[in-house]
Protein backbone atom coordinates (compact mmCIF):
# COMPACT_ATOMS: atom_id res chain seq x y z
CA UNK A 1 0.00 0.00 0.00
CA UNK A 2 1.61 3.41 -0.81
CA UNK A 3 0.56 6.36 1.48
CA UNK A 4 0.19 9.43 -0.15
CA UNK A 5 1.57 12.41 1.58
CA UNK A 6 0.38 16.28 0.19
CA UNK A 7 3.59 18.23 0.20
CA UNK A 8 2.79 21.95 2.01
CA UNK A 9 4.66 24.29 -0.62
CA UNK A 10 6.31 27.13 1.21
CA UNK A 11 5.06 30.66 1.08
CA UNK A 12 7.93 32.97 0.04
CA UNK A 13 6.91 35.69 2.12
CA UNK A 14 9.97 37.79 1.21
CA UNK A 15 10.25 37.12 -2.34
CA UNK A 16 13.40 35.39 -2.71
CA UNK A 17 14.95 37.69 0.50
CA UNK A 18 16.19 34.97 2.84
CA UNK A 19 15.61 35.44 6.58
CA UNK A 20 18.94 35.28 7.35
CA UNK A 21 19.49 38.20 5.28
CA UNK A 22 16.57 40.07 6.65
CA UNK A 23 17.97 39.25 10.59
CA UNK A 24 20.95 41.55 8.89
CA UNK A 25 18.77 45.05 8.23
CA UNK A 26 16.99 47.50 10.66
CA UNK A 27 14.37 49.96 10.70
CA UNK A 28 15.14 53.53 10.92
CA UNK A 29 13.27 55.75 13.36
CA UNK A 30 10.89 58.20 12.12
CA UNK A 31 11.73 61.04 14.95
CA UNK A 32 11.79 64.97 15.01
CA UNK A 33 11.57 67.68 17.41
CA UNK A 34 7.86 69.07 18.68
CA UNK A 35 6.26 65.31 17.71
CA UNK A 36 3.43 64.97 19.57
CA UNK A 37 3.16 61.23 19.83
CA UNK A 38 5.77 58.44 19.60
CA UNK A 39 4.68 55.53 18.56
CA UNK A 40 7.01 52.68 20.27
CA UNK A 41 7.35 49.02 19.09
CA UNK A 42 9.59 46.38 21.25
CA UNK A 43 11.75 45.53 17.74
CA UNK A 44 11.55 45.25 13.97
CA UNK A 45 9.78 41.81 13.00
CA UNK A 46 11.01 40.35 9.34
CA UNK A 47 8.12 42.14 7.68
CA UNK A 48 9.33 45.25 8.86
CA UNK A 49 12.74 44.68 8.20
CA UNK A 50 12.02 43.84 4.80
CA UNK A 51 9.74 46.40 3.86
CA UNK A 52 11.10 49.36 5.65
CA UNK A 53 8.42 50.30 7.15
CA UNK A 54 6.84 50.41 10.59
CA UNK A 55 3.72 48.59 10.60
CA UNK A 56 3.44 46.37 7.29
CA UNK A 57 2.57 43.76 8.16
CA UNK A 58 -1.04 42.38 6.36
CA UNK A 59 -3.08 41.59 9.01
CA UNK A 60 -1.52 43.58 11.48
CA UNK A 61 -4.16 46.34 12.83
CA UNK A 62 -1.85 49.72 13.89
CA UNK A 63 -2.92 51.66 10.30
CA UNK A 64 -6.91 50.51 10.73
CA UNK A 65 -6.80 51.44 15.02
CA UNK A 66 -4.90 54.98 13.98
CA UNK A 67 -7.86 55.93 11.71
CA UNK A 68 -10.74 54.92 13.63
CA UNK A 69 -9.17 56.85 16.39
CA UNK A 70 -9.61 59.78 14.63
CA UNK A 71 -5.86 60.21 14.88
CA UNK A 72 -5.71 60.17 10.56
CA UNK A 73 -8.61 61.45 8.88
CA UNK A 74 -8.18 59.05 6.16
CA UNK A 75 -7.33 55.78 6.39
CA UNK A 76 -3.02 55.01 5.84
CA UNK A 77 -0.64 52.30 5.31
CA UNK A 78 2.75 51.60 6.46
CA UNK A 79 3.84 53.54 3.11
CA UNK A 80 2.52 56.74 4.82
CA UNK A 81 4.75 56.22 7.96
CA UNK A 82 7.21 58.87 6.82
CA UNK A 83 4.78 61.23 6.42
CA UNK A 84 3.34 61.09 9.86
CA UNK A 85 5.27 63.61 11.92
CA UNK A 86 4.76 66.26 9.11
CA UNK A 87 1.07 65.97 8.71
CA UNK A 88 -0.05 64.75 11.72
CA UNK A 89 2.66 64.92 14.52
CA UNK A 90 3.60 61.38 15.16
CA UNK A 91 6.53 59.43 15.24
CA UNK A 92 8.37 55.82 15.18
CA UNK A 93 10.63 54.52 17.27
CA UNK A 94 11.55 50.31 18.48
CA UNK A 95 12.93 49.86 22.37
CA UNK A 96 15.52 47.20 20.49
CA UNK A 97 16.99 48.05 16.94
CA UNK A 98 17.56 44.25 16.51
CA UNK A 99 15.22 42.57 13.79
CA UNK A 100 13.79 39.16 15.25
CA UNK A 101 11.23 36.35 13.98
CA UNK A 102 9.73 37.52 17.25
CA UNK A 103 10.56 39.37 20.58
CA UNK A 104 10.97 36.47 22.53
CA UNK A 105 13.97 35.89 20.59
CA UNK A 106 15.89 39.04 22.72
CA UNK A 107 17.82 38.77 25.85
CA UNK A 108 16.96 40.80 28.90
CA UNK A 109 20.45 42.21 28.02
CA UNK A 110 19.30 43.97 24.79
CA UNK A 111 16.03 45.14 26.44
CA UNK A 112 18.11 46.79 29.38
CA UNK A 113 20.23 47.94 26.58
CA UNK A 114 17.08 49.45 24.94
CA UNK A 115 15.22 50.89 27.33
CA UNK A 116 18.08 52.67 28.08
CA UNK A 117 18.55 54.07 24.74
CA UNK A 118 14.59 54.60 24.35
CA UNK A 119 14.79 57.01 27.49
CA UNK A 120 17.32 58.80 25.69
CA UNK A 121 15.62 59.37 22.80
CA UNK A 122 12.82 60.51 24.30
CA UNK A 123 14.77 62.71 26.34
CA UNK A 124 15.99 64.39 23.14
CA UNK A 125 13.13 64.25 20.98
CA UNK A 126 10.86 64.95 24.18
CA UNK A 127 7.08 64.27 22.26
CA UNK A 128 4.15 65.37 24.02
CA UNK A 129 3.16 61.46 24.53
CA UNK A 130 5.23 58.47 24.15
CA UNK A 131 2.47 55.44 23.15
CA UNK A 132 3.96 51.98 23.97
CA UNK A 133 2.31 49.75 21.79
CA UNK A 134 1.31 46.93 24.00
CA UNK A 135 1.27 45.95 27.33
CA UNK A 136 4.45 42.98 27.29
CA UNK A 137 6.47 46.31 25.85
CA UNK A 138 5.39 48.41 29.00
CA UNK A 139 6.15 45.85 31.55
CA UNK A 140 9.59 44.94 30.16
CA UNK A 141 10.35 48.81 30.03
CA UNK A 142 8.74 49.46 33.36
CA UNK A 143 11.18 46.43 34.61
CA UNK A 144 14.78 47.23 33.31
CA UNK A 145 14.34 50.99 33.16
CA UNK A 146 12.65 51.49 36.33
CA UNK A 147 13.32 48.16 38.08
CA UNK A 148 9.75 48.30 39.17
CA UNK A 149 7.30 45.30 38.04
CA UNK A 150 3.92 46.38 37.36
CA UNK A 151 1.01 44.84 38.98
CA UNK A 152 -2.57 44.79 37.20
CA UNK A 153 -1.54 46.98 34.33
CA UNK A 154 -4.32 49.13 33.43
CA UNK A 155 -4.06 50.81 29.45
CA UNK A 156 -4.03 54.05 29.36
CA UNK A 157 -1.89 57.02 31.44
CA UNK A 158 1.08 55.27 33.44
CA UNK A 159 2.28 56.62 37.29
CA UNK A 160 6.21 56.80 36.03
CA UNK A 161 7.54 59.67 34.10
CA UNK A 162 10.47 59.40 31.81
CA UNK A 163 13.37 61.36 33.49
CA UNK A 164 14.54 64.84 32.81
CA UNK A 165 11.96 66.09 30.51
CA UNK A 166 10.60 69.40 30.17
CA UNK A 167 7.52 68.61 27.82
CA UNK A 168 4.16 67.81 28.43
CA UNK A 169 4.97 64.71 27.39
CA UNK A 170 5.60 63.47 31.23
CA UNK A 171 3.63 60.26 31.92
CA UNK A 172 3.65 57.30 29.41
CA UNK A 173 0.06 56.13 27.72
CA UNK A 174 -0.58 52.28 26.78
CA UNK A 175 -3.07 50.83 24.07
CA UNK A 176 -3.51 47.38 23.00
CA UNK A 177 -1.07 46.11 20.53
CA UNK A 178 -1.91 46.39 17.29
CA UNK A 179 -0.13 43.01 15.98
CA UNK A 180 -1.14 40.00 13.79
CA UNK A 181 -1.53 37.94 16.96
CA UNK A 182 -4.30 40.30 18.60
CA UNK A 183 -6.84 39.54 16.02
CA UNK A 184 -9.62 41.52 17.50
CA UNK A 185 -10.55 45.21 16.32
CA UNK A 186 -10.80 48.06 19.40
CA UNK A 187 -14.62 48.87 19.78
CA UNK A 188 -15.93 52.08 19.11
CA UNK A 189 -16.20 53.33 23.00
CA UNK A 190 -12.05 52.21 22.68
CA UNK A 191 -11.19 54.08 19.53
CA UNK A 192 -12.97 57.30 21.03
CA UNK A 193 -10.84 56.61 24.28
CA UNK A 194 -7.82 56.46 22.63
CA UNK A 195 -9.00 59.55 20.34
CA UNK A 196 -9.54 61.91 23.71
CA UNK A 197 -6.42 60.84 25.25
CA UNK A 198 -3.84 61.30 22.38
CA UNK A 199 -5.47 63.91 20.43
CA UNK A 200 -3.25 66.98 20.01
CA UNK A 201 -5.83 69.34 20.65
CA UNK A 202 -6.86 67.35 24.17
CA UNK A 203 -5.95 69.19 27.24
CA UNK A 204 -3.29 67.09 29.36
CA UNK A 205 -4.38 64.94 32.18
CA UNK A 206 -4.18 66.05 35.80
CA UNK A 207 -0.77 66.11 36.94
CA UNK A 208 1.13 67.38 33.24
């Protein structure tokens, strides 16, 4: 009796770009002075990498969320990303410059390394708001910046304040990450949250 196996035929995601190759590139920030969000990512996946872009990825919801929060007025794609801090104030940044399959792939070295470098960014660039995109991003900041491990993470405006700033820009705001793996859109009451918190024109919370 001969068994008959179906052969899965491998997607070449990257046309013809191996990953090893992609593991070699980075993804520039998209920074400038008086931003008033920064949009932070934990590191360059091989989508991003590949494309050179923040965001690219197909199913991956950051351009959709950004829209419906009223944050774009039309609705962009991760070809727009440079274009962001001109026309609308908002900029790009990764805690690790390192391009991973994933983030579990860093050490706790690199993320030390990176929050460390994030802060002083952020400490030159000083945006109004610095948006970490996720809550594993916050925590692992939180942890090897501050040495403090959050407990019951709420999203939305954080207690710690990024050292030696002189912005408005002084306590940290968190929204659900916008990835591949969170497969679930933000709900209208969450979008118009998000819109009243980051909007430019929105005074600052109690304690700016």
């Amino acid at each position: 009796i001969t068994d008959t196996f179906k052969v899965k035929r491998k997607v070449d995601r990257f046309n013809g770009v191996s990953e090893a190759e992609l593991l070699t590139k980075t993804l520039p920030d998209i920074l400038t002075f008086n931003l008033d969000i920064v949009i932070i990512g934990i590191n360059p996946g091989l989508m991003a990498a590949y494309k050179g872009h923040h965001y690219p990825g197909p199913g991956n919801h950051f351009w959709k969320c950004l829209f419906m929060s009223g944050l774009s007025e039309v609705q962009l794609s991760h070809m727009d990303d440079h274009t962001l801090p001109g026309k609308y104030g908002i900029g790009f940044t990764n805690m690790v410059e390192r391009t991973t399959p994933g983030s579990k792939d860093l050490s706790s070295k690199e993320f030390r390394e990176g929050g460390r470098i994030l802060v002083q960014k952020l400490q030159k660039y000083q945006p109004r708001i610095a948006v970490f995109n996720g809550k594993c991003i916050y925590e692992i900041f939180s942890k090897e910046v501050f040495g403090v491990r959050v407990k019951n993470l709420e999203f939305g405006l954080q207690p710690h304040r990024i050292p030696d700033t002189e912005t408005r820009m002084q306590r940290r705001w968190l929204r659900r990450r916008s990835t591949t793996r969170v497969t679930k859109l933000p709900t209208a009451g969450c979008t118009a949250r998000t819109q009243g918190a980051l909007s430019p024109a929105a005074s600052p919370p109690t304690g700016w």
